[in-house]
Every structure is written in C-alpha cells, then in structure tokens.
N, C-alpha and C. Protein backbone atom coordinates (compact mmCIF):
# COMPACT_ATOMS: atom_id res chain seq x y z
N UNK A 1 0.84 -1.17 0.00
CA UNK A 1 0.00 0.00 0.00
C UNK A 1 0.90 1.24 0.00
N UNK A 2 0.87 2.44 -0.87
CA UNK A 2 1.34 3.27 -0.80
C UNK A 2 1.03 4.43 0.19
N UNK A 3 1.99 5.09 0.86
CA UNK A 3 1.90 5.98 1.79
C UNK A 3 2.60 7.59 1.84
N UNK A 4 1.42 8.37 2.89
CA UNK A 4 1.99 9.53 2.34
C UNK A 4 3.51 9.53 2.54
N UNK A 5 4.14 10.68 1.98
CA UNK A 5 5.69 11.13 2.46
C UNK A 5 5.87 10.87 3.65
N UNK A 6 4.76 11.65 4.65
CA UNK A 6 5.06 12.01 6.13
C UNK A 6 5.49 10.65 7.15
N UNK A 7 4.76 9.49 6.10
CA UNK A 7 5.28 8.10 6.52
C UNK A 7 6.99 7.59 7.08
N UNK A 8 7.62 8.42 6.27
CA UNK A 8 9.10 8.44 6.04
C UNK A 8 9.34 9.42 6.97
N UNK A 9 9.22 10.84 6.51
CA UNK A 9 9.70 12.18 7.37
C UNK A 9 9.47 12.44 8.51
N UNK A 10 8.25 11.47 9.28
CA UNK A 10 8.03 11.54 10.61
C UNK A 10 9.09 10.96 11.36
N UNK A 11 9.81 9.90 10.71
CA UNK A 11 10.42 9.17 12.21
C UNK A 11 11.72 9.75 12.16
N UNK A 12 12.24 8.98 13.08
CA UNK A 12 13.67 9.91 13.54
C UNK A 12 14.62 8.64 12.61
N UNK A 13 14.88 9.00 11.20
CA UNK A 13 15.69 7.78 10.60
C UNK A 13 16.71 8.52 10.37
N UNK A 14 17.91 7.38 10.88
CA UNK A 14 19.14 8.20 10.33
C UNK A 14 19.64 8.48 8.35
N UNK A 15 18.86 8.18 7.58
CA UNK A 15 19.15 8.30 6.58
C UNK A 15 18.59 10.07 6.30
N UNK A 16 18.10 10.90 7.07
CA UNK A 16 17.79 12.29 7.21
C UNK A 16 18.57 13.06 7.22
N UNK A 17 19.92 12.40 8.56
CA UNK A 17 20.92 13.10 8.36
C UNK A 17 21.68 13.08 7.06
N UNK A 18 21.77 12.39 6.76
CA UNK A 18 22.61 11.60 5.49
C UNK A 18 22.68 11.98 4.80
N UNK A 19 20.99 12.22 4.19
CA UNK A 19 20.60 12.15 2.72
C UNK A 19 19.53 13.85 2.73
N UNK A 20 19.86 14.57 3.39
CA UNK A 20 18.90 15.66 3.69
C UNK A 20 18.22 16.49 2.14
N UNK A 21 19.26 16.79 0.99
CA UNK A 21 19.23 17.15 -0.28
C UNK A 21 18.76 16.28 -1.30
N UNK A 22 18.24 15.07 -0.31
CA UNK A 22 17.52 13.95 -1.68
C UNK A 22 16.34 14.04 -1.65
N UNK A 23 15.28 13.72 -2.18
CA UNK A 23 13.75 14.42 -2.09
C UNK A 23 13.41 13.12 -2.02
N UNK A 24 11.65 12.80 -1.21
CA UNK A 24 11.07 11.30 -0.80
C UNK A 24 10.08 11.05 -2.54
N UNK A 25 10.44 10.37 -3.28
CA UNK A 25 9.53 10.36 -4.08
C UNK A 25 8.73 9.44 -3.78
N UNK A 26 8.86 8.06 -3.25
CA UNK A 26 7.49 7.22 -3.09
C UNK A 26 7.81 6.68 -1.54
N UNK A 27 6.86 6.25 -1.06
CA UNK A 27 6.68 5.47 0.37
C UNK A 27 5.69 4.34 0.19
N UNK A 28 6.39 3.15 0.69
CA UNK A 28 5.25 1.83 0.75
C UNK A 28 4.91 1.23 1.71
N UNK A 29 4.24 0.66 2.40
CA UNK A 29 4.15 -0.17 2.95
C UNK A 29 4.22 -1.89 2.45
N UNK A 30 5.34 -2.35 3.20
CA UNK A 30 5.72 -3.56 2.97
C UNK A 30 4.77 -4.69 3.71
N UNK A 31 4.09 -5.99 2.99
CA UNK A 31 3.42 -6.85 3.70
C UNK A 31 4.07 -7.93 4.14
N UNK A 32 5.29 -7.57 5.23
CA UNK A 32 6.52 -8.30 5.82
C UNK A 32 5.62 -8.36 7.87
N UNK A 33 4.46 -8.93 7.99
CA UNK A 33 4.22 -8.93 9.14
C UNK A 33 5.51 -9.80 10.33
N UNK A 34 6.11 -8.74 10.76
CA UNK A 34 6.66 -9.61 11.92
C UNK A 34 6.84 -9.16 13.19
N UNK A 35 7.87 -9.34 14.18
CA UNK A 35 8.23 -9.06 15.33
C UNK A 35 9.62 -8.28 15.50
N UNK A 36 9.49 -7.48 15.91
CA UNK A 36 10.78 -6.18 16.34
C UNK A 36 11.95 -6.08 15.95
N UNK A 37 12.11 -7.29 15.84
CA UNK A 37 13.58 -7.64 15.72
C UNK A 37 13.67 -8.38 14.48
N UNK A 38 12.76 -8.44 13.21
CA UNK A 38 12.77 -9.11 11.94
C UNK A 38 13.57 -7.96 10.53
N UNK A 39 13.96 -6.89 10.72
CA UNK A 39 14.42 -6.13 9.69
C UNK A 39 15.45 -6.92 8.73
N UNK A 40 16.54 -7.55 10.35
CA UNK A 40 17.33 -8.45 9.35
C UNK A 40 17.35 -9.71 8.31
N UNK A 41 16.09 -10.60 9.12
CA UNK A 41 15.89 -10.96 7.73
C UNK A 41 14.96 -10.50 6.66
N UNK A 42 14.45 -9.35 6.84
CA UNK A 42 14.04 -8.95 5.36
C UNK A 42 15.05 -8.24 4.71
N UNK A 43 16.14 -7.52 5.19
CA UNK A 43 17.31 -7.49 4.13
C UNK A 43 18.24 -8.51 4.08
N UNK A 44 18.12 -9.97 4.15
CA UNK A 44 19.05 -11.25 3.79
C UNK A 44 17.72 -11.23 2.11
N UNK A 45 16.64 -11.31 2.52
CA UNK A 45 15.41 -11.81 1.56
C UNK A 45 16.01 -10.75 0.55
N UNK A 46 15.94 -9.37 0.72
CA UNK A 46 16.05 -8.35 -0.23
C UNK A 46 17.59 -8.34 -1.21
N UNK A 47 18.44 -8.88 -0.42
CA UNK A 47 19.91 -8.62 -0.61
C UNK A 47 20.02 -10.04 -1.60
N UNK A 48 19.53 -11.61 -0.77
CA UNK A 48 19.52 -12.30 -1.81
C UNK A 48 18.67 -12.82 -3.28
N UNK A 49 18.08 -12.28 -2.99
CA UNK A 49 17.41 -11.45 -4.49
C UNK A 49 17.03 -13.12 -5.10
N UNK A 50 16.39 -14.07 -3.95
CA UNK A 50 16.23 -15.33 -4.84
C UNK A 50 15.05 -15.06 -5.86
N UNK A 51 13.65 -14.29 -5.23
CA UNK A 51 12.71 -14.17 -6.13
C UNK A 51 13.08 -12.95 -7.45
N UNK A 52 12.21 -12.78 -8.32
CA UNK A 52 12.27 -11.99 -9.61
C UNK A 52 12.10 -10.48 -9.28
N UNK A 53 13.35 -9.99 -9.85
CA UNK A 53 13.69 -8.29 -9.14
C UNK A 53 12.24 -7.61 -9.68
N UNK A 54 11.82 -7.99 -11.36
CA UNK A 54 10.97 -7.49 -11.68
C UNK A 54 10.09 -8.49 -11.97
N UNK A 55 9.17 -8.68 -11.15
CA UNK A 55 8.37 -9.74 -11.00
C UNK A 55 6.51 -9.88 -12.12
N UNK A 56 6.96 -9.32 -13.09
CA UNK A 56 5.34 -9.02 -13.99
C UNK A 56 6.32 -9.01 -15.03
N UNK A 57 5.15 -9.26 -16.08
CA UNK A 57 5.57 -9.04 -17.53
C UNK A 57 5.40 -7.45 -18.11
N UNK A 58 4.79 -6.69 -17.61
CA UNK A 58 4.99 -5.24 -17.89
C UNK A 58 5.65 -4.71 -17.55
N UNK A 59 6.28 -5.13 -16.01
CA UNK A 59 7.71 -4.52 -15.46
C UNK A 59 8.58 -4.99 -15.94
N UNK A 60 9.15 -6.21 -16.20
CA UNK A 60 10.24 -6.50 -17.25
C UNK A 60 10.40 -6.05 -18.39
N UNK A 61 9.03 -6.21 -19.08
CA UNK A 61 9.11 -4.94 -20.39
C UNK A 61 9.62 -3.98 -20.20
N UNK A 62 8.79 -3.04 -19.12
CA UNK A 62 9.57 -1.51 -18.59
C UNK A 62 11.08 -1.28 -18.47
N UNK A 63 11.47 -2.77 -17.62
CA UNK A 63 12.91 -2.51 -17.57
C UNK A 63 13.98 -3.10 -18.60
N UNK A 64 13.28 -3.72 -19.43
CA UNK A 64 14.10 -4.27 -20.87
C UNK A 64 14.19 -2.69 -21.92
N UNK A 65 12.92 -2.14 -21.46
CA UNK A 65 13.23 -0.65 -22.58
C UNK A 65 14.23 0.14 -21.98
N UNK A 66 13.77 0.02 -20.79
CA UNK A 66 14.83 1.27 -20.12
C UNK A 66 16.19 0.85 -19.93
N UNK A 67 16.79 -0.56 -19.94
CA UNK A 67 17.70 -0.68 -20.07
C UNK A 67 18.48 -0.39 -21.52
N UNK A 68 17.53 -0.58 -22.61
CA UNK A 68 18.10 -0.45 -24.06
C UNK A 68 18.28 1.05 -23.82
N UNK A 69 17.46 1.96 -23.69
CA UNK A 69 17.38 3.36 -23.84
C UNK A 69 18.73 3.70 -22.72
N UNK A 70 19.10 2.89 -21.98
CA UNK A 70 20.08 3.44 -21.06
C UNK A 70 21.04 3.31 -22.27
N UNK A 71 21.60 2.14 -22.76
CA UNK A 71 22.73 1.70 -23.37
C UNK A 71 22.90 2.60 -24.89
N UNK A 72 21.60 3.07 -25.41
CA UNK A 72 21.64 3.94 -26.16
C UNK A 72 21.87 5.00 -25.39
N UNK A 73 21.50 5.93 -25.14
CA UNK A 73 21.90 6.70 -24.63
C UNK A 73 23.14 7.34 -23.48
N UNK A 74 23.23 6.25 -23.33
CA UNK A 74 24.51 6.28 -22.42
C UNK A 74 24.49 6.58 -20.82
N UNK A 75 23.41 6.68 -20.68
CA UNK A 75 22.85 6.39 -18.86
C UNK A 75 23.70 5.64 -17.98
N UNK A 76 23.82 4.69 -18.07
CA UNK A 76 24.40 3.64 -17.25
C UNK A 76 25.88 3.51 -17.48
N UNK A 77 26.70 4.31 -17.88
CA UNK A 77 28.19 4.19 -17.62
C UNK A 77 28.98 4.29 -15.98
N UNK A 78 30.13 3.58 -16.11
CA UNK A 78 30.36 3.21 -14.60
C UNK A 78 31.04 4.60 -14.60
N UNK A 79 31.35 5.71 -15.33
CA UNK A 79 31.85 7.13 -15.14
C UNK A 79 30.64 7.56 -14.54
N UNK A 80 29.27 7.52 -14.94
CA UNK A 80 28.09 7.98 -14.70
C UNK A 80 27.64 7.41 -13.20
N UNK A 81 28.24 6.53 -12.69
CA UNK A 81 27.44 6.59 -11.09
C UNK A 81 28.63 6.40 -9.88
N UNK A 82 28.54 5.27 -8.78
CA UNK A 82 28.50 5.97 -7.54
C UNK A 82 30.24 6.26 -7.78
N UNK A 83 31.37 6.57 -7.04
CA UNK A 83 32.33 7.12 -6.83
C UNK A 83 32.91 7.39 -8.22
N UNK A 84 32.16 8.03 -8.86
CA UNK A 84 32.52 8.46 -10.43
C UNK A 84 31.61 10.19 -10.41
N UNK A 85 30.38 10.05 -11.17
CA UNK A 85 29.91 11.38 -11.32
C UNK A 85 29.53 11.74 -9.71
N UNK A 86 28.86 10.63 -8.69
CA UNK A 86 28.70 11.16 -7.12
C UNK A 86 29.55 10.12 -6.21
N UNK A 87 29.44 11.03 -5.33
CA UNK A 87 30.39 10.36 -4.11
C UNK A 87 29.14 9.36 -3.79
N UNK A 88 29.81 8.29 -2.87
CA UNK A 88 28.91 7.62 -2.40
C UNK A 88 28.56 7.99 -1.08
N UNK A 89 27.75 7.52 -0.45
CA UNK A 89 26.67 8.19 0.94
C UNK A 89 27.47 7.77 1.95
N UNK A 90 28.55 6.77 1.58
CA UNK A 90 28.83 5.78 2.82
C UNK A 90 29.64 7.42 3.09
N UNK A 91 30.13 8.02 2.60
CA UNK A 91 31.31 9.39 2.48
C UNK A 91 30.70 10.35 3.77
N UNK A 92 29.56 10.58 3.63
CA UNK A 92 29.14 10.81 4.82
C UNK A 92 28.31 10.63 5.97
N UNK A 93 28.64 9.11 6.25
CA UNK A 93 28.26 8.40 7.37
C UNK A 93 28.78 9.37 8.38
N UNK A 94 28.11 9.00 10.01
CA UNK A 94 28.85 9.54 10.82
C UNK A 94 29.55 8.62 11.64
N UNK A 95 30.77 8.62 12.42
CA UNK A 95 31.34 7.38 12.83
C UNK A 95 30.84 6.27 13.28
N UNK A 96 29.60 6.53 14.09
CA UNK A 96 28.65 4.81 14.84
C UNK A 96 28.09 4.60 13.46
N UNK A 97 27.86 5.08 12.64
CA UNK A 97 27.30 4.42 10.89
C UNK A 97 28.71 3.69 10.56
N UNK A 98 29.62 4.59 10.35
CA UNK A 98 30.79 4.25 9.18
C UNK A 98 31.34 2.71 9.96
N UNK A 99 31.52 2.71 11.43
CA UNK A 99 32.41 1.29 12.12
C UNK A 99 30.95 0.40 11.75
N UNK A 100 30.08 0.92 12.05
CA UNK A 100 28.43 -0.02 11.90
C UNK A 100 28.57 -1.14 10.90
N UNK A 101 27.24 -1.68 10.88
CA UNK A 101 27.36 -3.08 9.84
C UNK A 101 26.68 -2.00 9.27
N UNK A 102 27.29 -2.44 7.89
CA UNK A 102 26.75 -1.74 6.30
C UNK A 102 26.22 -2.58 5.94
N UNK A 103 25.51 -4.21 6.20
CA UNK A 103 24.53 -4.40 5.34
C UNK A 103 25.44 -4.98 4.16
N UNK A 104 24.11 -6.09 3.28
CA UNK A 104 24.66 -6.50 2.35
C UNK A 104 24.24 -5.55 0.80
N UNK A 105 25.02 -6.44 -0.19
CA UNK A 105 24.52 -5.42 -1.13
C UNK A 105 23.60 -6.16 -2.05
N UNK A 106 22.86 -5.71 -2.97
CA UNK A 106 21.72 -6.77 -3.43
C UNK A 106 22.60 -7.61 -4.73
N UNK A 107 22.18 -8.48 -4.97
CA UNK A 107 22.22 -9.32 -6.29
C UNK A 107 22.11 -9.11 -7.39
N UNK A 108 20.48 -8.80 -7.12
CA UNK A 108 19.53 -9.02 -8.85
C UNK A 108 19.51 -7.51 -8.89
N UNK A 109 19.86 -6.41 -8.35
CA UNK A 109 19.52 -5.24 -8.81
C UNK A 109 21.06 -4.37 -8.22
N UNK A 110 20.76 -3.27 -9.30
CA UNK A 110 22.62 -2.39 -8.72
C UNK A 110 22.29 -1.39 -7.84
N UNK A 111 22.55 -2.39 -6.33
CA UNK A 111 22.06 -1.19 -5.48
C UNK A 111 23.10 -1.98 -4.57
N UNK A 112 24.03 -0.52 -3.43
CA UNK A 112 24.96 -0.98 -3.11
C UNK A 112 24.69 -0.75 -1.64
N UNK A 113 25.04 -1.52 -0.96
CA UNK A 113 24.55 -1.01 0.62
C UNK A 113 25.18 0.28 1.23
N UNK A 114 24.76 0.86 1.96
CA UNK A 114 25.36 2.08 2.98
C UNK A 114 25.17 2.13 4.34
N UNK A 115 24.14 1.41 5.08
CA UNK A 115 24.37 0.75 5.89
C UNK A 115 23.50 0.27 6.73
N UNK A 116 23.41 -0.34 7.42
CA UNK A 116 21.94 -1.17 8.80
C UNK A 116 22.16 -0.79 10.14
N UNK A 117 21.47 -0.45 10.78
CA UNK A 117 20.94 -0.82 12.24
C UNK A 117 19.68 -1.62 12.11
N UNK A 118 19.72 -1.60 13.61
CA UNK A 118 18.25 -2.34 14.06
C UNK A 118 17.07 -2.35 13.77
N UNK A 119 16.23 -1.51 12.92
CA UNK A 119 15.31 -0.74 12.63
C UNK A 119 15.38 -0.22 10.66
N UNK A 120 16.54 0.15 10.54
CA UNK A 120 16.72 0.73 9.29
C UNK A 120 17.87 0.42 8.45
N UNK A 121 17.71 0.45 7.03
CA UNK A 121 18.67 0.01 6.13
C UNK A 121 18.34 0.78 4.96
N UNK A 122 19.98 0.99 4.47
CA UNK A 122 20.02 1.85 2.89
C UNK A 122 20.80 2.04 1.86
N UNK A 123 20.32 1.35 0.84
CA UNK A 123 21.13 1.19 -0.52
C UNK A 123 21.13 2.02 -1.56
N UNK A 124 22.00 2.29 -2.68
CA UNK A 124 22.03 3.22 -3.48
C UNK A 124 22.14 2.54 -4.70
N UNK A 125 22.14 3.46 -5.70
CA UNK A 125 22.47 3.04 -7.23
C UNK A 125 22.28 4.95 -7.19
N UNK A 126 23.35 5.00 -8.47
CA UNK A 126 23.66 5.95 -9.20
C UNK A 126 24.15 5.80 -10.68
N UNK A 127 23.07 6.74 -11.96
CA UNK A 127 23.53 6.73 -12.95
C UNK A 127 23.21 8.03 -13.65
N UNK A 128 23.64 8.39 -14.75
CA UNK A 128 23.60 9.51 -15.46
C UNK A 128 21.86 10.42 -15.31
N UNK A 129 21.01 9.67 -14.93
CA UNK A 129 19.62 10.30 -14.35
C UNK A 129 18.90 10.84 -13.22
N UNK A 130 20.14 10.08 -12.30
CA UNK A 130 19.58 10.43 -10.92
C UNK A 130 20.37 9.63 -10.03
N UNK A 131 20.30 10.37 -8.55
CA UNK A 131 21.23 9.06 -7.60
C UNK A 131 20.41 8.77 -6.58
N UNK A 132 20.32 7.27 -6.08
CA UNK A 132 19.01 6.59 -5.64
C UNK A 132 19.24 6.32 -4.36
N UNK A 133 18.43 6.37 -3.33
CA UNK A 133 18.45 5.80 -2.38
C UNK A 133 17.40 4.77 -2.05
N UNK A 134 17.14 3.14 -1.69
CA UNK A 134 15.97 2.53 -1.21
C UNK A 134 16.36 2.69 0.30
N UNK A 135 15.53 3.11 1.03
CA UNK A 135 15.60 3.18 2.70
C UNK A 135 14.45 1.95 2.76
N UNK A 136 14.81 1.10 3.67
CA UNK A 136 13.65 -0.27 4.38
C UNK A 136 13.83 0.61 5.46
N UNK A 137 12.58 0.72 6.61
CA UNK A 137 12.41 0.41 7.72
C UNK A 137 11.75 -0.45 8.61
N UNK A 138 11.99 -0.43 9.42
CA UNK A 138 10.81 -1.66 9.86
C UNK A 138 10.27 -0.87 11.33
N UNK A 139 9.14 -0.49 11.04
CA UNK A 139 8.22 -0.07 11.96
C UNK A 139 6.92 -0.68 12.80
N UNK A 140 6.70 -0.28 13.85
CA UNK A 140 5.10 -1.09 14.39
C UNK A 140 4.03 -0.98 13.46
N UNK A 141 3.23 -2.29 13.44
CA UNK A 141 2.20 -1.72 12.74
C UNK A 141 0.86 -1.45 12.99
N UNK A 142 1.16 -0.77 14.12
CA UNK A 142 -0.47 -0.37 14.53
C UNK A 142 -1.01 -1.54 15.76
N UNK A 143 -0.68 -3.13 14.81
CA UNK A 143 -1.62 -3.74 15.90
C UNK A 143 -0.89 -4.96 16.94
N UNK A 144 0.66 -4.26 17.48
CA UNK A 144 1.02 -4.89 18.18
C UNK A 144 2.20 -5.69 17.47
N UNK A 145 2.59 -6.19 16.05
CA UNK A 145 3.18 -6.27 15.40
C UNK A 145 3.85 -4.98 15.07
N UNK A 146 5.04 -5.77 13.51
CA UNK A 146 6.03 -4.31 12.63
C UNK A 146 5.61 -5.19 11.63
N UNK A 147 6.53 -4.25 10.79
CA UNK A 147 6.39 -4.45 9.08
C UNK A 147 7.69 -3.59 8.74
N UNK A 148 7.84 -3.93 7.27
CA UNK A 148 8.72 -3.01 6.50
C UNK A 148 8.06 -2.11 6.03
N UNK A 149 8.56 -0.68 6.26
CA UNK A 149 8.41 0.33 5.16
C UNK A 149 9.51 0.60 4.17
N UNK A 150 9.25 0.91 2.65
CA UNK A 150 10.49 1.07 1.75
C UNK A 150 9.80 2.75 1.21
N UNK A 151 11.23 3.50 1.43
CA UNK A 151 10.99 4.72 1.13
C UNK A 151 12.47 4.81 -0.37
N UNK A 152 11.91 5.34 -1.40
CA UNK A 152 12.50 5.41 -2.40
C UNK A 152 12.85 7.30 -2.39
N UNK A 153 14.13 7.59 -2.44
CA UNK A 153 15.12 8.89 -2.49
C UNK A 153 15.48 8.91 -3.55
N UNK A 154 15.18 10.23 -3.94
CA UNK A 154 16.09 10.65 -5.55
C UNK A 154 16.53 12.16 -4.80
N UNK A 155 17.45 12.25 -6.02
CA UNK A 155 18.75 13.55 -6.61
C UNK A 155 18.50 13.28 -7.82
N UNK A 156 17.73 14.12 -8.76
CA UNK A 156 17.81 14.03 -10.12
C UNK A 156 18.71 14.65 -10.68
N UNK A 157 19.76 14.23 -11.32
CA UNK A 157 20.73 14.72 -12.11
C UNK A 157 20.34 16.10 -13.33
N UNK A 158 20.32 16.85 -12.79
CA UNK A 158 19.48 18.08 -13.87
C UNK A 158 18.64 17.76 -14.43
N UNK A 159 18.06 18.89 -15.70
CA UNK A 159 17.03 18.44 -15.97
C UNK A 159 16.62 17.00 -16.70
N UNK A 160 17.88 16.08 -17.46
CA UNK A 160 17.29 15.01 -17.94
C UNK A 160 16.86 14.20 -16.44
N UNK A 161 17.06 14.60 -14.93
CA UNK A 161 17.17 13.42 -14.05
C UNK A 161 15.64 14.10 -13.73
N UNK A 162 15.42 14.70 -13.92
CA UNK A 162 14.17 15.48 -13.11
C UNK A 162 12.89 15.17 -14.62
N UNK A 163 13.26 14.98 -15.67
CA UNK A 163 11.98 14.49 -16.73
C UNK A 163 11.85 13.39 -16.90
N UNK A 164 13.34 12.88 -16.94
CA UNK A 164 12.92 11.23 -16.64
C UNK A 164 12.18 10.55 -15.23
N UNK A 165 12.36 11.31 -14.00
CA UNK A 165 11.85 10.55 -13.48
C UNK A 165 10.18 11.12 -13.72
N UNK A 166 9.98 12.36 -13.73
CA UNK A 166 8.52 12.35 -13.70
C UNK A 166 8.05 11.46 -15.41
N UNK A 167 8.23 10.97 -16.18
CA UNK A 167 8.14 10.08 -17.37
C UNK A 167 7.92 9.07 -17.00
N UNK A 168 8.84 8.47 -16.05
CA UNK A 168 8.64 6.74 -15.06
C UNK A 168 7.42 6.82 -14.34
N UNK A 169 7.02 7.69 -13.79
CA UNK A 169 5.89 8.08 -12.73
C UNK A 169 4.89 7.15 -12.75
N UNK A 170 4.51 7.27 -13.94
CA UNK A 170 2.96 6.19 -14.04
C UNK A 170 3.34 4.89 -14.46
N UNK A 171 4.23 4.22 -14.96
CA UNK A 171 4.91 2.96 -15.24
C UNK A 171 5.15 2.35 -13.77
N UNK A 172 5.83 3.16 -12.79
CA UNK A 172 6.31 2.65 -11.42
C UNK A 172 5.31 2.21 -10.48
N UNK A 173 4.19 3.61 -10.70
CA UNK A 173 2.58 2.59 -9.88
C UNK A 173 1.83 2.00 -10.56
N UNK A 174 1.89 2.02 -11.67
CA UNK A 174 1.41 0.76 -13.02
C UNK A 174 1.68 -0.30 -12.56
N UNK A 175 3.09 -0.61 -13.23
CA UNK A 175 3.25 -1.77 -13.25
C UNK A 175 4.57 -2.48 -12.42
N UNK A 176 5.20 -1.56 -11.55
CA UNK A 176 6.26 -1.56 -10.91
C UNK A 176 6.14 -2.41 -9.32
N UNK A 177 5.47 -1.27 -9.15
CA UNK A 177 5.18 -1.08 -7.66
C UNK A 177 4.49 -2.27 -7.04
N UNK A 178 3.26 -2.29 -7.55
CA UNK A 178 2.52 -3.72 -7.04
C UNK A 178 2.55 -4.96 -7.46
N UNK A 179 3.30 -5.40 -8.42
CA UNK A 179 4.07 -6.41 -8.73
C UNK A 179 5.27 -6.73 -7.85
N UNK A 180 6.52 -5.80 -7.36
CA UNK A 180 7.18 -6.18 -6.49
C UNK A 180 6.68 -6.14 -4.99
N UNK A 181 5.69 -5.43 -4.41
CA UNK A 181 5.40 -5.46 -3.34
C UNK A 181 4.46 -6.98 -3.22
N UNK A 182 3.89 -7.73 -4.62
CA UNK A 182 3.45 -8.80 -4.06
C UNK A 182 4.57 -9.99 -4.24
N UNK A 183 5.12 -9.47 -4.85
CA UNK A 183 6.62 -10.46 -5.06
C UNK A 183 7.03 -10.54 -3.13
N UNK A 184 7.39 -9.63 -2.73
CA UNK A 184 7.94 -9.15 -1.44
C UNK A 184 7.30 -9.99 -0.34
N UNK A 185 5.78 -10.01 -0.71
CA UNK A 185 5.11 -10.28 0.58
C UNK A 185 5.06 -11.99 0.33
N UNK A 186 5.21 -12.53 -0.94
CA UNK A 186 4.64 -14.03 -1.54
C UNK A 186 6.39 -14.24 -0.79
N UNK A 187 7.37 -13.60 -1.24
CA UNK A 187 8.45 -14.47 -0.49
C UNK A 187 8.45 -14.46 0.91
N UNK A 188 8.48 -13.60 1.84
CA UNK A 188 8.08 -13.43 3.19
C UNK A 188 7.19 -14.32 3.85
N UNK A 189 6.25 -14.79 2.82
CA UNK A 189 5.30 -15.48 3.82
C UNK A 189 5.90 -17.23 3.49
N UNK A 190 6.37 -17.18 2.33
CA UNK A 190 6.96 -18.44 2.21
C UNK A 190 8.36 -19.19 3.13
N UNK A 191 8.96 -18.03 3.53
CA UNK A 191 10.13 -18.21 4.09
C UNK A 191 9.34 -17.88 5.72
N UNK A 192 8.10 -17.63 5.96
CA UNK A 192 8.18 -17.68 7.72
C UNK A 192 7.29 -18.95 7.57
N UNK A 193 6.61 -19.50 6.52
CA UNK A 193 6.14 -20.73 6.75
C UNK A 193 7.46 -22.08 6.78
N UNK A 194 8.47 -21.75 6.29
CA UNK A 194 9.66 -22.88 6.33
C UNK A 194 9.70 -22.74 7.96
C-alpha cells in the first residue's frame, strides 16, 4: 500500500541526516508482518534477491526498454554513477554508521549497501539520471506487530534526471510497484512458513 511522504519524514531515521538534499519520491508499505527484531531478515530476503527483481511481464518490459534506452543513450556508464559522477553516501556516514554493519549489497539489482541498524537500512544506485536511495524500515504496525516500510530517495541529475523521473511516474505505480510489493510479501510469507 502506498503511503503519504510524512510516513518516512516523521520518524527519527538516520538516513535524514545523510541524505537531507535527496527528495522522498514514493513510500510503501511492505506486507513483511513480523516481530521487532525481523528487519534483518528482510534485508538477507532483499539482498539475496532469490525471487524476480521485476516480477510481472509489464515490469520487465519496462525494464528491458529502459535498459536499451540506457545503453543507447549512455545512462548507465560506470563514469556515470557511484564514486565516479557522485560520491557515495557511505562518504558521509557519521562514525557509529561508518564502524556499523553496512549491510549487504543486493544481487539481482545495482544497489549498493550504505548501511543497517536495528530498525533501518540503505542502498544506493547511481547513474547519469539520478542518484538513488531505497531506505527499508521496519516499523510497528499499529496492531502490536512491525512491518517493513520502503521509502524510495532521488537527486535528479538536472534536468534530464528530473523528466525522466517524472516520465517513469505512471509505469512505477502501473506496473512496478505492485508487482514487487506482491513479489515481497509471496516471499516473506513463504520463508516464515519454512
């Protein structure tokens, strides 16, 4: 289920300090029902990337174009992202982050960790369009249980990072969004029934 911004901007997450100049473009709610102390394995689930990154046939489409249009265009060069055109985030951790566990980095998708506590985790990707942050948290959910929340951060790289993303806009809650969030929840419930 998608949620407002304030979902994200209310709590006290350290990715605020961090990332203060990146703007919240989407907030979800994750259907990861567990207990307080479950964040870590939903980033082992997220990091090992056993299920399908893009789990629908319209999202794979989406990301088979956008990968061609990257390679045409030249988006995705390793000059074009993290310790090339931007520094990476880990750069300004603050020391209990930087000695901290950073978390793994994912598999099936180019997103690189920056780091975990108890509660929160955050990965990046950077390319010629924009530089990304996924923040997981794992919050209460109201009824005595938590859950994951995933808050998605952009820096649009001028104006091509700022038209492309509003261009993705309706593709991402199309066909993006609720395809991986049921991907998310179908592995979760499979792995607390083992």
């Amino acid at each position: 289920m998608r949620l407002p911004s304030t979902a994200h901007t209310s709590r006290p997450w350290r990715i605020h300090e961090i990332a203060p100049d990146f703007r919240v473009e989407d907030v979800w709610a994750l259907p990861t029902p567990g207990g307080p102390d479950d964040l870590a394995r939903l980033v082992r689930q997220f990091a090992r990337g056993s299920g399908d990154p893009v789990p629908s046939p319209v999202g794979r489409a989406l990301f088979a174009i956008r990968w061609k249009l990257g390679a045409l265009l030249g988006w995705d060069k390793p000059a074009d992202g993290l310790r090339s055109r931007v520094p990476t985030l880990r750069d300004r951790l603050p020391a209990d982050l930087r000695d901290g566990e950073r978390g793994p980095d994912l598999t099936a998708a180019p997103f690189t960790s920056v780091y975990q506590t108890h509660d929160e985790w955050a990965a990046e990707m950077a390319n010629k369009t924009m530089h990304g942050v996924m923040h997981i948290g794992w919050v209460p959910d109201g009824n005595g249980g938590h859950r994951g929340q995933m808050a998605v951060l952009v820096k649009p790289n001028g104006l091509l990072g700022a038209a492309y993303m509003l261009a993705i806009k309706p593709f991402r809650y199309a066909g993006v969004y609720p395809a991986l969030l049921r991907s998310i929840g179908n592995e979760w419930r499979a792995n607390t029934a083992r």
